[in-house]
Protein backbone atom coordinates (compact mmCIF):
# COMPACT_ATOMS: atom_id res chain seq x y z
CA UNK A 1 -8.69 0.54 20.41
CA UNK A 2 -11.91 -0.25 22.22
CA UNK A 3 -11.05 -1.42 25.13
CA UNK A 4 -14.11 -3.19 27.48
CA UNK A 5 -13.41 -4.12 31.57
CA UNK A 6 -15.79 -7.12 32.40
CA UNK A 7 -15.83 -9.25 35.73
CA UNK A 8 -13.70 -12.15 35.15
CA UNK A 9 -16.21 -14.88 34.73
CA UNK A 10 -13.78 -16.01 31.56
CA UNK A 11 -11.94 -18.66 32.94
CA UNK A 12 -9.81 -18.93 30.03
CA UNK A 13 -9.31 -15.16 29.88
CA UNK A 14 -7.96 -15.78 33.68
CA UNK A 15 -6.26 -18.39 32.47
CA UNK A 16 -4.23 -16.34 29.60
CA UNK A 17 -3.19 -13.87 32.51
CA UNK A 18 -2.09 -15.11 35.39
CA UNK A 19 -2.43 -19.12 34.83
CA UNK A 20 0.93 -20.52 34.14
CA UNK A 21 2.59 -21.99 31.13
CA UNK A 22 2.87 -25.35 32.57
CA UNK A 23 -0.22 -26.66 34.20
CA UNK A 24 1.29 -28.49 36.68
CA UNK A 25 3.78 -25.00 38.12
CA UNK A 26 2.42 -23.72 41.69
CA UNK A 27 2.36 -20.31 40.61
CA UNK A 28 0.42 -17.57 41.81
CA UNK A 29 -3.10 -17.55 39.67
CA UNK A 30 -3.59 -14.16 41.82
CA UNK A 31 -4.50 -16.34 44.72
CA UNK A 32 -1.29 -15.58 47.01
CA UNK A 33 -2.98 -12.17 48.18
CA UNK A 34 -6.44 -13.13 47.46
CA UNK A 35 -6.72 -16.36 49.89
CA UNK A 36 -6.00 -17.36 53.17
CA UNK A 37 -1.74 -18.59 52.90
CA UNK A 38 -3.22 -21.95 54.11
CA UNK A 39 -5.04 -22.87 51.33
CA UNK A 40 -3.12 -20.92 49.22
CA UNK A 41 0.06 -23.39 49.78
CA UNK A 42 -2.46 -26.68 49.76
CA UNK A 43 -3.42 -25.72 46.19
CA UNK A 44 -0.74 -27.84 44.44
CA UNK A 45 -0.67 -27.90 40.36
CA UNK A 46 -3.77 -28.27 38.62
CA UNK A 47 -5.89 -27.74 41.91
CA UNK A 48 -5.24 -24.05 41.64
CA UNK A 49 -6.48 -23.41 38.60
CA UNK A 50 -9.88 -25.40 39.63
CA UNK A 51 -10.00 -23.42 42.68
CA UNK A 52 -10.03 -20.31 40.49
CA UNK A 53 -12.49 -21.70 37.90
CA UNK A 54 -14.74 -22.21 41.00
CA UNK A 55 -13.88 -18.67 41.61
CA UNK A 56 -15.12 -17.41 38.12
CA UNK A 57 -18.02 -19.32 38.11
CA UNK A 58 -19.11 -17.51 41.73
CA UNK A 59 -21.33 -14.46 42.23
CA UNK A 60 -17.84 -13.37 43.53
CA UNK A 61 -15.35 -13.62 40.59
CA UNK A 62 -11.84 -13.20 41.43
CA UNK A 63 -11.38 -9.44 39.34
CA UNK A 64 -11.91 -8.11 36.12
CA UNK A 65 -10.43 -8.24 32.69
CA UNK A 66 -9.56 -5.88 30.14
CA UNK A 67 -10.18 -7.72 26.44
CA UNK A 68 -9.50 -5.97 23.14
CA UNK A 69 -11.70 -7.09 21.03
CA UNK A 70 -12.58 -10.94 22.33
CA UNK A 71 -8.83 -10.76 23.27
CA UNK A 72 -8.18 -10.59 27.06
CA UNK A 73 -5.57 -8.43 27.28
CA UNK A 74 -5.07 -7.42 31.10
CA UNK A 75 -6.30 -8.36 34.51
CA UNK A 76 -7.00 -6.74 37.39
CA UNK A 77 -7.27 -8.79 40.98
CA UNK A 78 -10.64 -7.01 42.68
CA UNK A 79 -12.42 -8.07 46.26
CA UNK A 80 -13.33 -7.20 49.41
CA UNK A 81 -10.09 -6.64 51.54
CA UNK A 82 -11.62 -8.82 54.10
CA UNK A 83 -11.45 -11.55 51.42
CA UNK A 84 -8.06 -11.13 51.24
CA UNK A 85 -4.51 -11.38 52.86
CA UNK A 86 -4.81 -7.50 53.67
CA UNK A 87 -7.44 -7.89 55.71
CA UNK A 88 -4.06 -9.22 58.24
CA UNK A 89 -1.56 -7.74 56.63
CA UNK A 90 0.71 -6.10 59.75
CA UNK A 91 2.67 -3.97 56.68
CA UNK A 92 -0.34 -2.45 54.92
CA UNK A 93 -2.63 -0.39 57.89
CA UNK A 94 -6.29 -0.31 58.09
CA UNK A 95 -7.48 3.31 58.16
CA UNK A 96 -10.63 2.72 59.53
CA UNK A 97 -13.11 0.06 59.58
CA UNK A 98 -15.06 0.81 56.68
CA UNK A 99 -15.48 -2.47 54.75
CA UNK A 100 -12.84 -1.49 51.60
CA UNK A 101 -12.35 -3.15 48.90
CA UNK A 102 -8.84 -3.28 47.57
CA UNK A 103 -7.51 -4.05 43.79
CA UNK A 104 -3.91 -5.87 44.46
CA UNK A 105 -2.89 -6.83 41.12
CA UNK A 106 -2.71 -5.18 37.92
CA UNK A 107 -1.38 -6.44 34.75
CA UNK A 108 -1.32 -6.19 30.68
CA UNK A 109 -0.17 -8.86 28.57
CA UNK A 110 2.91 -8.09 26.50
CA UNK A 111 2.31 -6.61 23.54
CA UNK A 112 -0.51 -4.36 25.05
CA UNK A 113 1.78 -2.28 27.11
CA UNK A 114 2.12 1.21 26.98
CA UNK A 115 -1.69 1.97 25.64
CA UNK A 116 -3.23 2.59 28.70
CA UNK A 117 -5.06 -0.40 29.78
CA UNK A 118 -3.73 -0.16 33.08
CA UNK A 119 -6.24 2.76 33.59
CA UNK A 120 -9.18 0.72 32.31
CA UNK A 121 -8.51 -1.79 34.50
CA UNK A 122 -8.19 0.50 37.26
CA UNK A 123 -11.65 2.09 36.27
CA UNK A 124 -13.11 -1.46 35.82
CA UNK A 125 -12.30 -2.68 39.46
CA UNK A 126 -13.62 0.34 40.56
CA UNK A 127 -16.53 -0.08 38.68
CA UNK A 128 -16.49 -3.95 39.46
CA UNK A 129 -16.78 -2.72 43.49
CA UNK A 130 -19.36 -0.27 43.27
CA UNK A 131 -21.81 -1.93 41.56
CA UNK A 132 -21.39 -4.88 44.52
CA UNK A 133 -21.71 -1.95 46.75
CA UNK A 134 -18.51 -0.92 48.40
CA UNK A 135 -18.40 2.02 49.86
CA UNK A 136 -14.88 2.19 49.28
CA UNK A 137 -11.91 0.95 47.19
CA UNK A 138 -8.10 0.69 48.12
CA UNK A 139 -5.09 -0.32 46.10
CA UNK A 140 -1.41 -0.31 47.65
CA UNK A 141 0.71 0.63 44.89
CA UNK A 142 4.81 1.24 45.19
CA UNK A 143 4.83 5.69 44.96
CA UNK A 144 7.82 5.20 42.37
CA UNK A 145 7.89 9.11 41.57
CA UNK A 146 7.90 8.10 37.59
CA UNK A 147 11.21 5.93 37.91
CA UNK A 148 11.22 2.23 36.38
CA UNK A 149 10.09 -0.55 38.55
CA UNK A 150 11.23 -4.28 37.32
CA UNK A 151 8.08 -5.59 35.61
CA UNK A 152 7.93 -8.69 37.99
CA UNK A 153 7.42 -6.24 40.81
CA UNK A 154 5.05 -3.78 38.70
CA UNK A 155 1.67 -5.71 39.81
CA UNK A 156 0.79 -3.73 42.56
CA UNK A 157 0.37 -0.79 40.15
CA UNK A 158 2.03 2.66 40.64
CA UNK A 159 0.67 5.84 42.59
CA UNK A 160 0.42 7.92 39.29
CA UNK A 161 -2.36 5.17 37.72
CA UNK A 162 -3.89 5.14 41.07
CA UNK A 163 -3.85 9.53 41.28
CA UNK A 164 -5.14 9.35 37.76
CA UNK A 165 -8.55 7.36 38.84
CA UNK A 166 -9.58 10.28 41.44
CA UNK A 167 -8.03 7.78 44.32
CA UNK A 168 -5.85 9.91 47.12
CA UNK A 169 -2.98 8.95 49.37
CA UNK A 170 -4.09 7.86 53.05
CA UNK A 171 -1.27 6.35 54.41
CA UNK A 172 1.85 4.92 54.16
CA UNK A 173 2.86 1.37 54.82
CA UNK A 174 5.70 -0.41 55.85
CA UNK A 175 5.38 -2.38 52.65
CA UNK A 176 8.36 -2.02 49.87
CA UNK A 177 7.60 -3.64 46.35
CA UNK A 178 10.57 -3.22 43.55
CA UNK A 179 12.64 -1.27 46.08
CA UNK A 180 10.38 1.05 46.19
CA UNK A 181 7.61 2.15 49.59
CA UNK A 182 4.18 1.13 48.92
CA UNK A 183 1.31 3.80 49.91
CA UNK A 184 -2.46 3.36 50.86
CA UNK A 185 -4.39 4.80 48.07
CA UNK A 186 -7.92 4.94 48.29
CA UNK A 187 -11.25 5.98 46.48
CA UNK A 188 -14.76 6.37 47.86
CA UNK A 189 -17.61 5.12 46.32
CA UNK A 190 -20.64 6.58 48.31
């Protein structure tokens, strides 16, 4: 399997992802951590998806995806953390005030589980951040110590997949995700 990490300028890739079944739904898109919550709850239906293919289009897109083949098989949601709803998150601490970047959302397809995308993606939106030079990356994942987490709560990733990448533990965080604390893992790039 040849797995290849690219910046999400695919809107349909996105799309396949995170976009919902039902165009109309006012699901996530990856947009409930990665925008202010006030536009985040005026983008009704269809305007969210538009808002993200804005997004893709950008010099910013909104993360990377994982395709096998011309498949897009997993995403990972990739930006600065000032970008984002951590950047005022009173559960998640700053450590310092380095200008992060943090990767909030990981996930594969089904079907693609269990052959270790996840760490691709991980390496992508690493790679994704340093080559848009941050000097450092941060992902909050639940430290699960190898017990199951419910798959709907599984996006933030897991402190293994983070250990894995070279990133270390910083903090902890008043954050829970699948019954389970979140840490502050992080990665520098410099």
């Amino acid at each position: 399997m040849a797995i290849q990490v690219r910046p999400a300028t695919d809107f349909e890739g996105v799309r396949v992802l995170v976009g919902p079944k039902n165009p109309d739904a006012n699901v996530c898109w990856c947009l409930s951590h990665r925008v202010p919550s006030k536009v985040n709850s005026s983008l009704v239906g269809p305007e969210r998806a538009e808002y993200v293919r804005r997004m893709c289009a950008s010099d910013l897109p909104p993360g990377v995806l994982a395709y096998d083949g011309d498949e897009p098989v997993g995403w990972a949601g990739v930006a600065p953390r000032a970008d984002t709803q951590y950047a005022r998150s009173r559960r998640i601490p700053h450590i310092d005030d380095l200008p992060v970047w943090c990767v909030w959302c990981l996930r594969v397809r089904p079907g693609h589980r269990g052959k270790g995308i996840l760490d691709r993606l991980l390496d992508g939106a690493v790679a994704f951040a340093r080559e848009r030079g941050a000097p450092a990356i941060e992902g909050y994942p639940v430290d699960n110590r190898g017990e199951r987490v419910d798959q709907t709560m599984a996006f933030v990733g897991f402190r293994a997949l983070f250990e894995r990448a070279g990133f270390a533990k910083v903090a902890d965080t008043q954050s829970v995700s699948g019954g389970f604390p979140r840490v502050v893992m992080r990665l520098d790039l410099t």
